[in-house]
Every structure is written in structure tokens, then in C-alpha cells.
Protein backbone atom coordinates (compact mmCIF):
# COMPACT_ATOMS: atom_id res chain seq x y z
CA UNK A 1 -12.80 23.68 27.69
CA UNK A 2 -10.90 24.56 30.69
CA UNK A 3 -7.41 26.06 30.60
CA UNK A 4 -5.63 22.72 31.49
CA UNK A 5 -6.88 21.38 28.64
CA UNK A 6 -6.46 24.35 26.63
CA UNK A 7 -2.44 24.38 26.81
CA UNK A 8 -2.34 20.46 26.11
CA UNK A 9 -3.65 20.99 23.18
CA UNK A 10 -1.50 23.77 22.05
CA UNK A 11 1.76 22.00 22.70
CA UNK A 12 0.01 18.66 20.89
CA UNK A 13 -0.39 20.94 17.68
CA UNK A 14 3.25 21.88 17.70
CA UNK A 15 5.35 19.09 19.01
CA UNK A 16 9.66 19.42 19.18
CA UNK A 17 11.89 16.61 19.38
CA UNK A 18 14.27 16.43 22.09
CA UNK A 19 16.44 19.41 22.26
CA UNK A 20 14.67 21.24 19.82
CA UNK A 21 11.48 22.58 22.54
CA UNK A 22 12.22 26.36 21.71
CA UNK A 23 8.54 27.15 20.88
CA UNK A 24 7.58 25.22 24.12
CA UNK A 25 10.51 26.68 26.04
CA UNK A 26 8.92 30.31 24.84
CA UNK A 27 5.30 29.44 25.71
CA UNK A 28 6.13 28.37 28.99
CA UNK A 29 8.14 31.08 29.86
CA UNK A 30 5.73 33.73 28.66
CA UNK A 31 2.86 32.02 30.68
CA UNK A 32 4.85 31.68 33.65
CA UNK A 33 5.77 35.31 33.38
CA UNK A 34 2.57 36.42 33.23
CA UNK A 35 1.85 34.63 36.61
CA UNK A 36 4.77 36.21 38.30
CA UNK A 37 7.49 34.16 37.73
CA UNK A 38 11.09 35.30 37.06
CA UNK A 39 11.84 32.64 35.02
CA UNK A 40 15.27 31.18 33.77
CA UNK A 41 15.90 29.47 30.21
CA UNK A 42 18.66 27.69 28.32
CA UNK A 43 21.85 27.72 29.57
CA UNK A 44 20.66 29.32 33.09
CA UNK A 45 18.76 25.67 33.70
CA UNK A 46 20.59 23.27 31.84
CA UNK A 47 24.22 22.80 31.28
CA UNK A 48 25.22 22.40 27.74
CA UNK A 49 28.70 20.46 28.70
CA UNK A 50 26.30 17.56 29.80
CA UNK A 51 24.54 17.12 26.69
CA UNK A 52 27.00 14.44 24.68
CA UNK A 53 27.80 14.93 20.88
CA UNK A 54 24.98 12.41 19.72
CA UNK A 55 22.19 15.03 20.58
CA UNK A 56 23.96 17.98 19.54
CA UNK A 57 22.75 20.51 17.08
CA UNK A 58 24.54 21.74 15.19
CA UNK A 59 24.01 25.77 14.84
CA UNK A 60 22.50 25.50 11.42
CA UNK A 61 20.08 23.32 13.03
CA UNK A 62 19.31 25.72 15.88
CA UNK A 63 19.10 28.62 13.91
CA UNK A 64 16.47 26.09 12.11
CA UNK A 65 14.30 25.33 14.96
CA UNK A 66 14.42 28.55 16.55
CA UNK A 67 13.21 30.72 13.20
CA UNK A 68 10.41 27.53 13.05
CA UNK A 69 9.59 27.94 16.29
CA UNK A 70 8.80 31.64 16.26
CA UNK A 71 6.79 31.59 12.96
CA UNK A 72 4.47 28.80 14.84
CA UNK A 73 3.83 31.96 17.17
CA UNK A 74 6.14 31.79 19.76
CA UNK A 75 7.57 34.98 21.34
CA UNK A 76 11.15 36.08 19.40
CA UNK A 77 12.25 37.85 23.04
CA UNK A 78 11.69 34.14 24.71
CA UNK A 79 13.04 32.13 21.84
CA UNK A 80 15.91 34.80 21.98
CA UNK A 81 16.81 33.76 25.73
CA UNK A 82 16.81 29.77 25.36
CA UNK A 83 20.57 30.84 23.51
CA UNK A 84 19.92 27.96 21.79
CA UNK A 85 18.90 25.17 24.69
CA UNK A 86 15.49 24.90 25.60
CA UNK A 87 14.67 24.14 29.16
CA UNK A 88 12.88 26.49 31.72
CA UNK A 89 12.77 27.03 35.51
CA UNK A 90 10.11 29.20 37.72
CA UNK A 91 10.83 29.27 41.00
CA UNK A 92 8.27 29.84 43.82
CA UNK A 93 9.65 31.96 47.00
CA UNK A 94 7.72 32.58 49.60
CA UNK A 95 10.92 34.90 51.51
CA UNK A 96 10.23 32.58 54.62
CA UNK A 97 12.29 29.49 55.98
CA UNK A 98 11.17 26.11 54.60
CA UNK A 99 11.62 23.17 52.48
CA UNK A 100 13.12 23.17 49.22
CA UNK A 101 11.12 20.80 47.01
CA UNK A 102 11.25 20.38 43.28
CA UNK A 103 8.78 18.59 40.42
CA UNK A 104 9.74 18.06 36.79
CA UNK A 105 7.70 18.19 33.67
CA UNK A 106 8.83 16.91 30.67
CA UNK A 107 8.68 18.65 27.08
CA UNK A 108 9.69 16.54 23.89
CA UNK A 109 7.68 14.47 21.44
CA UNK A 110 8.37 11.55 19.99
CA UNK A 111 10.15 11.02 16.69
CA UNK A 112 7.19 9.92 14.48
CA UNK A 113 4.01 11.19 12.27
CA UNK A 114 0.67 11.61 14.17
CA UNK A 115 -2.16 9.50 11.62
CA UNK A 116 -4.04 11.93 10.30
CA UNK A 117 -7.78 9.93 9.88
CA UNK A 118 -11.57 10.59 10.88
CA UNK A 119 -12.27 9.05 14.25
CA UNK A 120 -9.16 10.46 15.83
CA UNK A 121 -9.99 13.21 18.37
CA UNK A 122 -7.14 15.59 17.75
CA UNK A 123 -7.66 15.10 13.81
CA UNK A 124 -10.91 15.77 14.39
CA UNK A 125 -11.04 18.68 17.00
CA UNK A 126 -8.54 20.48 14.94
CA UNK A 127 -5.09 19.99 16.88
CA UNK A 128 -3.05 17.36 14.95
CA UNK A 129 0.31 17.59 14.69
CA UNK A 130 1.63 20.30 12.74
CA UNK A 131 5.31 19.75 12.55
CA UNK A 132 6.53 16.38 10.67
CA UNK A 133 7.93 13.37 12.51
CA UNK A 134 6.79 14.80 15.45
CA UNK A 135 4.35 13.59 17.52
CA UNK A 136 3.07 14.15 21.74
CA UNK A 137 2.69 10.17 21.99
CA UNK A 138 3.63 9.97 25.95
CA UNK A 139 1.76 12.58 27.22
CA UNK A 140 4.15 15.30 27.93
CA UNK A 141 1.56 17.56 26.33
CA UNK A 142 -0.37 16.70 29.32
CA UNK A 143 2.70 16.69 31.77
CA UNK A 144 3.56 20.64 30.82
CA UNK A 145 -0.11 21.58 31.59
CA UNK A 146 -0.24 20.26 34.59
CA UNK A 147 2.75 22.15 35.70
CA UNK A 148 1.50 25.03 34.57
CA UNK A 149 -1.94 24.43 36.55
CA UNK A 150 0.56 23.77 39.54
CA UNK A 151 2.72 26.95 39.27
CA UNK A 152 -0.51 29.33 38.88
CA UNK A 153 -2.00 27.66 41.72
CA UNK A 154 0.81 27.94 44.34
CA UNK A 155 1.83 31.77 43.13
CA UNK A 156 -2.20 31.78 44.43
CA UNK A 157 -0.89 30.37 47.89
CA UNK A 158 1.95 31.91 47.78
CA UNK A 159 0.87 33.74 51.31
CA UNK A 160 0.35 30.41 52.84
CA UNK A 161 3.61 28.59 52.07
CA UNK A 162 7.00 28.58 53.29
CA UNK A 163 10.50 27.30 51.78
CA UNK A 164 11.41 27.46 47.81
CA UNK A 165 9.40 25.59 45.29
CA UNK A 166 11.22 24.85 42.05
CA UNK A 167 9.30 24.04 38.99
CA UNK A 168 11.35 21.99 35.64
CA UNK A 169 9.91 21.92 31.78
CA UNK A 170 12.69 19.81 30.96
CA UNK A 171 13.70 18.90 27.10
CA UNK A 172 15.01 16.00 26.27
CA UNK A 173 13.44 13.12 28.14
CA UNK A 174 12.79 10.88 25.67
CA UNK A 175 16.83 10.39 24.58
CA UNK A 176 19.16 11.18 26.70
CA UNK A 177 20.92 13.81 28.93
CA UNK A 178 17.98 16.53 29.67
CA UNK A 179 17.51 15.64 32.97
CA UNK A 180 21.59 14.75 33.72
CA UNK A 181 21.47 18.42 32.45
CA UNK A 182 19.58 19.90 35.01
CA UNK A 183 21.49 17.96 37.85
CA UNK A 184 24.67 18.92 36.89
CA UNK A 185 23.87 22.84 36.56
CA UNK A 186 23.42 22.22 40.78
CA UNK A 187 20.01 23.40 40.39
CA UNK A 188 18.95 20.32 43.01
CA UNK A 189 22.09 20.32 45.45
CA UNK A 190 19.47 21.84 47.86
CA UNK A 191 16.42 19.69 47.10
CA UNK A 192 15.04 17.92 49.69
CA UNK A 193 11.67 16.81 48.12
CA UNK A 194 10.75 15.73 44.97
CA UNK A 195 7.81 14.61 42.77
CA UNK A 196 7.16 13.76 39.24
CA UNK A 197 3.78 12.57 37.38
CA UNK A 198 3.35 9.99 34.53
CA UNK A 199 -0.01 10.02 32.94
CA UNK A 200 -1.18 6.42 31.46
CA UNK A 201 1.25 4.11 33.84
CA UNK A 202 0.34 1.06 35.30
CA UNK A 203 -0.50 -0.81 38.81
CA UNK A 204 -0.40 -4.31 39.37
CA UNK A 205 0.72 -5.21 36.58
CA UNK A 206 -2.83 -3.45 34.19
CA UNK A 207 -3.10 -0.13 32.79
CA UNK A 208 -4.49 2.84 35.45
CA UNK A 209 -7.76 3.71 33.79
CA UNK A 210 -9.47 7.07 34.35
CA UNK A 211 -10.57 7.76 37.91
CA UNK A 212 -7.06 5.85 39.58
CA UNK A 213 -3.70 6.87 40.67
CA UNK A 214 -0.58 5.42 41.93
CA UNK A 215 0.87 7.15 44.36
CA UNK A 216 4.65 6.07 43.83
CA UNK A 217 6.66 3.74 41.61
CA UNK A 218 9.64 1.48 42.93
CA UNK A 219 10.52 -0.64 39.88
CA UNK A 220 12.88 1.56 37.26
CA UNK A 221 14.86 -0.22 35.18
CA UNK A 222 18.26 1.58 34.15
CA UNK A 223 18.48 2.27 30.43
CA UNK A 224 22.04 2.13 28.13
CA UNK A 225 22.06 3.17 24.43
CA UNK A 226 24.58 2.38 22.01
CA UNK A 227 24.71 3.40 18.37
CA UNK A 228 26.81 0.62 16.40
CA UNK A 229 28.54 1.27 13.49
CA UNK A 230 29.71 -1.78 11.37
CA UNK A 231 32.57 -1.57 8.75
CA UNK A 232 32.48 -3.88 6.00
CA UNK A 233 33.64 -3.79 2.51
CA UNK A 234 31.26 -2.98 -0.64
CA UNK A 235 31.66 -5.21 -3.92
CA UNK A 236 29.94 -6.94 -6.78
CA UNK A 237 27.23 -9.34 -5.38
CA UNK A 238 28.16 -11.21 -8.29
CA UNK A 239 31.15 -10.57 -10.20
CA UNK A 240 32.69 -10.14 -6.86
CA UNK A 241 31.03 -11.33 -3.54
CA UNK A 242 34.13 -13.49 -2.47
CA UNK A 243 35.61 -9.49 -2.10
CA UNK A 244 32.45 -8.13 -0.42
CA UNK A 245 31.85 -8.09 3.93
CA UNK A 246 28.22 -7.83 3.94
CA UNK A 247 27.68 -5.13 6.81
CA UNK A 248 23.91 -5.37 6.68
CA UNK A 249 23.74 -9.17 7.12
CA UNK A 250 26.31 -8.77 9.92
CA UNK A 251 23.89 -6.28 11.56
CA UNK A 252 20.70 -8.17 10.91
CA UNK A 253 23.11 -11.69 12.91
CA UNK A 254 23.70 -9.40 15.08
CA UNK A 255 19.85 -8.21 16.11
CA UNK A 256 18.52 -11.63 15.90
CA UNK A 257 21.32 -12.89 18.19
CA UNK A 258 20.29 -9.93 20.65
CA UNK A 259 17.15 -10.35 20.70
CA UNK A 260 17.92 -13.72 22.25
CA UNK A 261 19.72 -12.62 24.91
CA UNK A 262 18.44 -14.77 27.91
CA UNK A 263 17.14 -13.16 30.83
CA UNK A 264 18.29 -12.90 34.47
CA UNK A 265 16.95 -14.70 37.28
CA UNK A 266 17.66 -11.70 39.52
CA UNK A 267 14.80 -9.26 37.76
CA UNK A 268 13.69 -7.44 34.81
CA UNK A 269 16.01 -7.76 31.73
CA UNK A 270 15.59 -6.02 28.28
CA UNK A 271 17.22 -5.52 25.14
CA UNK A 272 16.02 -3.62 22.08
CA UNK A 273 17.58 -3.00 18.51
CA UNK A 274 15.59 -0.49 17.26
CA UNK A 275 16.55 0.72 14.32
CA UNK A 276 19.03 -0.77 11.74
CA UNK A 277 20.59 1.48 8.86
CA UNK A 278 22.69 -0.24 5.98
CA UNK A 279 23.19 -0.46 1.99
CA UNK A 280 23.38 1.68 -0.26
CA UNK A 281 21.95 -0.34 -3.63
CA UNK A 282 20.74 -3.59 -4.65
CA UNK A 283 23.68 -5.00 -7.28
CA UNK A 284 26.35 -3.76 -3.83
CA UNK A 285 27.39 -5.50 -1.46
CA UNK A 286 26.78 -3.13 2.12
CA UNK A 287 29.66 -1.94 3.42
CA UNK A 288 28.85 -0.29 6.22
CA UNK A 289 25.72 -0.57 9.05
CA UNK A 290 24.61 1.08 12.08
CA UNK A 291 22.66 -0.23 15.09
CA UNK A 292 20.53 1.49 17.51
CA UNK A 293 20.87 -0.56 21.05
CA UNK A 294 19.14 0.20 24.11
CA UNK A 295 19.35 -2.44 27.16
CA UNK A 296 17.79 -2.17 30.51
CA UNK A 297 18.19 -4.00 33.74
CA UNK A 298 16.34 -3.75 36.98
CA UNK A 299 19.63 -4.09 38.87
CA UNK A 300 23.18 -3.02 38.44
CA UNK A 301 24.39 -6.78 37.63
CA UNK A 302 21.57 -7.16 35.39
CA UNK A 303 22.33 -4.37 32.80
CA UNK A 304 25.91 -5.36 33.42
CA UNK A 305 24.80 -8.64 32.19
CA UNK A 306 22.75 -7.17 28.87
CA UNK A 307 25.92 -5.31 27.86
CA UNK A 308 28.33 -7.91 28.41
CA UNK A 309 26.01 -10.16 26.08
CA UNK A 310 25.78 -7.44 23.61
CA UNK A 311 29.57 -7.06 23.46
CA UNK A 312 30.12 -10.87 22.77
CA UNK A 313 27.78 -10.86 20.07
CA UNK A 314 29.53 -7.79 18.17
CA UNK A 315 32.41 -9.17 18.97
CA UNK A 316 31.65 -12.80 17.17
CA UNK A 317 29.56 -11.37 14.74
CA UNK A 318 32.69 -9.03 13.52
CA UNK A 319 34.22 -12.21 13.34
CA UNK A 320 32.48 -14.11 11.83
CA UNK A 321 31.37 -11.43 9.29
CA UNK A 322 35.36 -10.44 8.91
CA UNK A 323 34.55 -6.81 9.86
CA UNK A 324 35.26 -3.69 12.18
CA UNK A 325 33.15 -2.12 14.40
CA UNK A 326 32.95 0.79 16.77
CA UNK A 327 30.22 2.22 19.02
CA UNK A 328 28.92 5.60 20.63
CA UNK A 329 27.71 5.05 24.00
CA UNK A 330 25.24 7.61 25.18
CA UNK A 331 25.76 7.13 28.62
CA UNK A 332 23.18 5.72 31.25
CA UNK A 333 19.81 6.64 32.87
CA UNK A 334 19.67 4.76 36.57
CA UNK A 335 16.88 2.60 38.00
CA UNK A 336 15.89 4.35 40.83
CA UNK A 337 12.73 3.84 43.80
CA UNK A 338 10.38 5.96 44.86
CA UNK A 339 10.85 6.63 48.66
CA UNK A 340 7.63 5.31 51.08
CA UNK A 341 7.67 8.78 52.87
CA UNK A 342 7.20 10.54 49.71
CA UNK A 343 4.53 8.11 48.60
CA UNK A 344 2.27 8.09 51.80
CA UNK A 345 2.30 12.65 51.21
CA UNK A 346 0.79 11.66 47.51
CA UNK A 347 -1.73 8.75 49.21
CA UNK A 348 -3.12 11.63 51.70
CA UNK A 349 -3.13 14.04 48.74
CA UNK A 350 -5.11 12.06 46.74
CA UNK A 351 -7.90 11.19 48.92
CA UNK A 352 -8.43 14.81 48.74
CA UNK A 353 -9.18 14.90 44.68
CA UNK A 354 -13.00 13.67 44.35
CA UNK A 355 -11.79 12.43 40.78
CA UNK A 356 -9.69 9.71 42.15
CA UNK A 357 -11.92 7.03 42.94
CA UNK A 358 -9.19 4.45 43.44
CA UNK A 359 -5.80 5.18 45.04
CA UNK A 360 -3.11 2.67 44.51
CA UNK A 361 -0.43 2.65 46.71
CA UNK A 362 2.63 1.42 44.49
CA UNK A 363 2.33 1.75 40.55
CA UNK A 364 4.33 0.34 37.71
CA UNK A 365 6.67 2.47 35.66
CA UNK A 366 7.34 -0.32 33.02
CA UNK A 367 10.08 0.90 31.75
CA UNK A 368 12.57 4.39 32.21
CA UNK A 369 12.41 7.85 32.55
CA UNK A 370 15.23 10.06 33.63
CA UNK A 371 13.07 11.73 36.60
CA UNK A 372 15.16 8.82 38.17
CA UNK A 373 18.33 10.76 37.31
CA UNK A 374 16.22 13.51 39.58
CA UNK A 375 15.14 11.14 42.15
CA UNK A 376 18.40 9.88 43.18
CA UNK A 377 20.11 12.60 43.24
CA UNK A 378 17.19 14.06 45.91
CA UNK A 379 17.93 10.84 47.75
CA UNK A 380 21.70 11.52 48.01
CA UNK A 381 21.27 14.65 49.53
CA UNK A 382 19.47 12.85 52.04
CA UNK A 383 15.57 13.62 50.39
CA UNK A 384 12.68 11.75 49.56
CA UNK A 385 10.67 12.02 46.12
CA UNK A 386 8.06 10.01 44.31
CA UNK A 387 7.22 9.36 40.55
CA UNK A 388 3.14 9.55 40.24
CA UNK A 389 1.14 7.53 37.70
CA UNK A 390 -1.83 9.39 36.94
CA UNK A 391 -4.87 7.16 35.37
CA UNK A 392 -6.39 8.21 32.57
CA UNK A 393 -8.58 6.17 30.11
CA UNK A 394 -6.54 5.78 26.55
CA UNK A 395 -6.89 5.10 23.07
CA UNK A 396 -3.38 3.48 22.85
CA UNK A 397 0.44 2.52 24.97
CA UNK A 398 2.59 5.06 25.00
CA UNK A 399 4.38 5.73 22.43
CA UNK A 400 2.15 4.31 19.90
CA UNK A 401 1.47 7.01 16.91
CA UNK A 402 -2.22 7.62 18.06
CA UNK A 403 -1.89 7.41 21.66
CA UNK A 404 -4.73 10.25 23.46
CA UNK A 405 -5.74 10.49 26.80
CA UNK A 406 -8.68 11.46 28.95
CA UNK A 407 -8.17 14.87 29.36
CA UNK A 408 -10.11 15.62 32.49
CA UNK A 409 -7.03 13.38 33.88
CA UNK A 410 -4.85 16.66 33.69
CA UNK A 411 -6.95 18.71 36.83
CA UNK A 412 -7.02 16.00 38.90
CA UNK A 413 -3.27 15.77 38.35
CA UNK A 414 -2.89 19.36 39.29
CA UNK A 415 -4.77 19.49 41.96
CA UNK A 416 -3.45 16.09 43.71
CA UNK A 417 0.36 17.73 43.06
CA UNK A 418 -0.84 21.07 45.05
CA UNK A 419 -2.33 18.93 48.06
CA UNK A 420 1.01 17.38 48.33
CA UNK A 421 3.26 20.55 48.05
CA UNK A 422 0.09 22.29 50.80
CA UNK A 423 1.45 19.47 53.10
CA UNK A 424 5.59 19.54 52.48
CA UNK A 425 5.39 23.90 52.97
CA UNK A 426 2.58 24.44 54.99
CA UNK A 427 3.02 26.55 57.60
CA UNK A 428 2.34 23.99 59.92
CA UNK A 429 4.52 21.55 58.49
């Protein structure tokens, strides 16, 4: 088993939710350390006035996931200087005049159990998911190797490189704000390059199997979440329903009517309600509800169009339902593009990995991730950047419970991401 491998399975075994990566946070940093790095955590990569009250911890919590996060092996000194934020930076200077260039690896797990059963590999080769409603069902697992692979590799070529390389294990992808964190600290006011991979994404329209690779993606879709909170009235459901406002059947009107939301002939439209939380017994009337919203839109006018159709139905469902409502918006994660220049780099980086056997020029994100928040803000300064799909054969989507991946995926990954940062601070670049 190489070492690629190795650390994917290590952060499988002990997956953290978003903001809670301290024993991640800790490994990383350690490794990178022992590599060479000066590395910065916490509140030296992110900053914490970003992160908006839904995601907070509070400092019981921390304390919490810290003390967990230590006991599953982690080093107390590195868990010590997260200060309660996970989130690590190593960056790679050569001391001569260059590029600046940046790549991002995410961190968090999903929110979910991993099926523990016969048949499935990591049940089976002994690195299931140890920590509960936790699970590495996108393949950040994978993603942190790699960018491990890629750090020890350049501090190899460090000799041979000029300009700054800075390397992100961000938390927080999978909600909100971890990336927006990282911007805002200024850590890429002075990036002028920028790449991020995505193991198990898609081109022309199919899943990239093993052996592929898309070199860029250019079809984001912006992403809103809302958490809805409906006020009704409890009572009898039958000495008294005249008195009750049923919040749950309000909220469950309310999905349907969502979920019906047309879509737009300008592009990709979608709408989710994914979780609903209401009632309290079965002789009450609910009195109160809360909705978990996402809605995502290819275009500006398009997600303008989702939430505007979202608000009408709240608004005529609290009508008709004779209730209150209020909302916490989470803010918003743009659609973004990956920039041709960026993309043709990755193309004649890829040609050099042997394991790539097909090299597709434009991928398929299907869906969001806040490396756009990255991207864009790279493109503002004037930069060019690329989000990478990296094929590897599966035994699920995303995000499904017992979604694995071809592991010998993770090299080639590595490797391809070295090529491209060879060509961007070569000397002779």
C-alpha cells in the first residue's frame, strides 16, 4: 500500500463534520511539518468573523471535538494551535521571484453513518468509520492525500521552482463559509493561479471512470441555503383543532409546492428541501416547523428566480396555514468557470501521467463547491484557475453512505497537479 493511499485511509477511519476537522487539522500539520513546512492553523488561515452563527460551535462543543480528536491520536501541541478552528496552510518558498499560485483541498465528511456490512471494502479492510454520523462520502479523504503527495513532492523540487506555492486543507466545504473564510483572511489577494481537484466528477454528461480526467469545469451552479422556521399554534387534534395552526402540514405544502418550482429556460435550475423538523406528539397539533432549503441556479437571474419562487410559496403557505415564519439565510456560494488558460496547463499535464488514458478537455461539476468562492476571487485579481475532475471507478454518487473509490486514482492525481505547478514555476516559465 503506498503512502497516498495510506493517509486516505486514515482520515476515512476518523471523519469530522464541517468545522469540527481538529484531528485532521493536527495530522496535516504534523505531516507537513515533518516535510519542512512552517505551517499555519486556525485563526492564522481562516477568519472566524466569516463563519455565520448557523455553523458556530459553541465552546462546549469545541472543547468536545478537540479532547475527541486527540484521544483518536492526534497531536495535543497541533490540536492546541487550531484555537479552536481547524484549517491549515503550508506554504512553499522557493526565496526567488515567481508566480504565486494556490490549490485547495478540502477536509469535512458528510453528516451520515458509513454501513457497516461484508462486501464493503473499508468494512472489510479494517477502516470504517469510527466516529458516528460521520462519514468521507465525497472523497475528501482522497482530496487531503493528494495534497499531501503534492506538498512532499514540490518541497522535493523545491531547487527547481520559483515564486510562492500555497497549499489549503480547508474545513467546511460541505456547508458553508470555509472557503469565504480563507478569502477573507487575504490569504489569496496575491494569487495569480489556481487549481482544485474533484475525484468521481463527470464529462459529457457520464461519470469519469478510472483511467480519465477532465481537465477543467465551466458549469457551477451558485448554491443559497435557508433554514425556515414556521410558527404555528399547538392544540387538541380533537377537542380543539379549530384552535390548532398545523406547522408541520404547512411545511410539508410548503415542500411539495417547492419541489414544483418550474425551471428556467435560461439554464440549470434546482431546488431542494432537505430536511423537515416538526411535532412534538401524536394527540398535538405541531406548532412549530423548520425547513432546510437549498436552491441553485446556473446564472444570477436564475437563482434569483428559485428564491423569489420560494418566497411566494412561504409567503401563501403562511397564509393559508394562518402562521408566522422567519428564516436564516446562510449566505451564497457563486457559480463560477474554469478559465481555458488554466485548463490547457492541466491538458499538457496530463498527457504526462501514463494512468490517464483519456483526457477530457471540459468536465461536469454537477452541482457546487465553494473552490468557486476561490476561483473567482483568483479571476478578480486578474488570474486564471481550474477545478479538475479526476476519474476514478466507484461503488456509488457522491454523497451516497457507501460511496469508495479506486484508490490508485489518488497518484495519478498527485502527480498530474505537480506537472502543472512544474509548468506555472519553472524556471523557464
Amino acid at each position: 500500500m503506498n503512502q497516498l493511499t495510506e493517509y486516505r485511509r486514515e482520515f476515512h477511519k476518523y471523519p469530522e463534520n464541517g468545522w469540527r476537522e481538529f484531528r485532521t487539522s493536527a495530522r496535516v500539520a504534523e505531516i507537513l511539518t515533518g516535510m519542512g513546512y512552517d505551517v499555519a492553523m486556525g485563526p492564522d488561515v481562516i477568519e472566524p468573523g466569516s463563519v455565520g452563527e448557523p455553523e458556530r460551535l459553541s465552546e462546549e462543543q469545541i472543547r468536545q471535538e478537540m479532547e475527541r480528536a486527540v484521544r483518536q491520536g492526534a497531536d495535543p501541541a497541533f490540536v492546541k494551535r487550531t484555537q479552536g478552528w481547524p484549517g491549515v496552510m503550508a506554504v512553499l518558498d522557493t526565496g526567488r521571484e515567481g508566480p504565486v499560485s494556490a490549490m485547495r483541498f478540502e477536509m469535512d465528511c458528510l453528516p451520515y453513518d458509513e454501513p457497516q456490512r461484508p462486501g464493503y471494502r473499508p468494512c472489510d479492510e479494517g477502516y470504517l468509520s469510527c466516529n458516528p454520523q460521520s462519514v468521507h462520502a465525497c472523497g475528501h479523504d482522497g482530496h487531503t492525500a493528494i495534497g499531501l503527495g503534492i506538498a512532499a513532492e514540490l518541497m522535493k523540487r523545491k531547487g527547481e521552482l520559483k515564486g510562492k506555492i500555497k497549499l489549503f486543507f480547508q474545513p467546511a466545504e460541505e456547508t458553508f463559509y470555509g472557503a469565504q473564510s480563507i478569502v477573507d483572511k487575504g490569504h489569496l489577494d496575491n494569487v495569480m493561479n489556481f487549481i482544485a481537484v474533484h475525484i468521481a466528477l463527470s464529462a459529457e454528461n457520464k461519470p469519469l471512470p478510472s483511467h480519465t480526467v477532465a481537465c477543467g469545469c465551466r458549469d457551477f451552479l451558485s448554491d443559497r441555503q435557508l433554514d425556515v422556521y414556521l410558527e404555528g399554534k399547538a392544540a387538541h387534534p380533537c377537542g380543539a383543532s379549530q384552535e390548532g395552526k398545523n406547522a408541520l402540514l404547512a411545511a410539508c405544502s410548503a415542500a411539495l409546492n417547492i419541489h414544483s418550482i418550474a425551471p428556467h429556460e435560461e439554464g440549470l435550475c434546482r431546488v431542494n428541501v432537505g430536511e423537515i423538523h416538526a411535532g412534538v406528539c401524536a394527540n398535538t397539533i405541531a406548532p412549530d416547523a423548520m425547513m432546510r432549503i437549498e436552491y441553485r441556479g446556473q446564472k444570477p437571474a436564475i437563482s434569483e428566480y428559485a428564491g423569489q419562487r420560494i418566497f411566494d410559496i412561504l409567503e401563501g403557505t403562511a397564509k393559508a396555514y394562518d402562521l408566522k415564519y422567519h428564516y436564516v439565510d446562510y449566505g451564497e456560494v457563486p457559480a463560477g468557470a474554469s478559465d481555458y488558460a488554466m485548463m490547457e496547463v492541466v491538458q499538457r499535464a496530463a498527457k504526462k501521467v501514463p494512468w490517464f488514458q483519456t483526457v477530457y478537455f471540459e468536465g461536469n461539476v454537477g452541482g457546487t463547491d465553494d473552490a468557486a468562492v476561490m476561483l473567482t476571487k483568483v479571476q478578480q485579481n486578474g488570474g486564471i484557475g481550474s477545478y479538475v475532475g479526476i476519474g476514478a471507478d466507484t461503488t456509488g454518487p457522491v454523497h451516497n453512505p457507501e460511496f469508495d473509490f479506486d484508490e490508485d486514482c489518488l497518484q495519478a492525481a498527485m502527480e498530474l497537479c505537480v506537472y502543472a505547478l512544474e509548468e506555472l514555476h519553472g524556471m523557464d516559465a
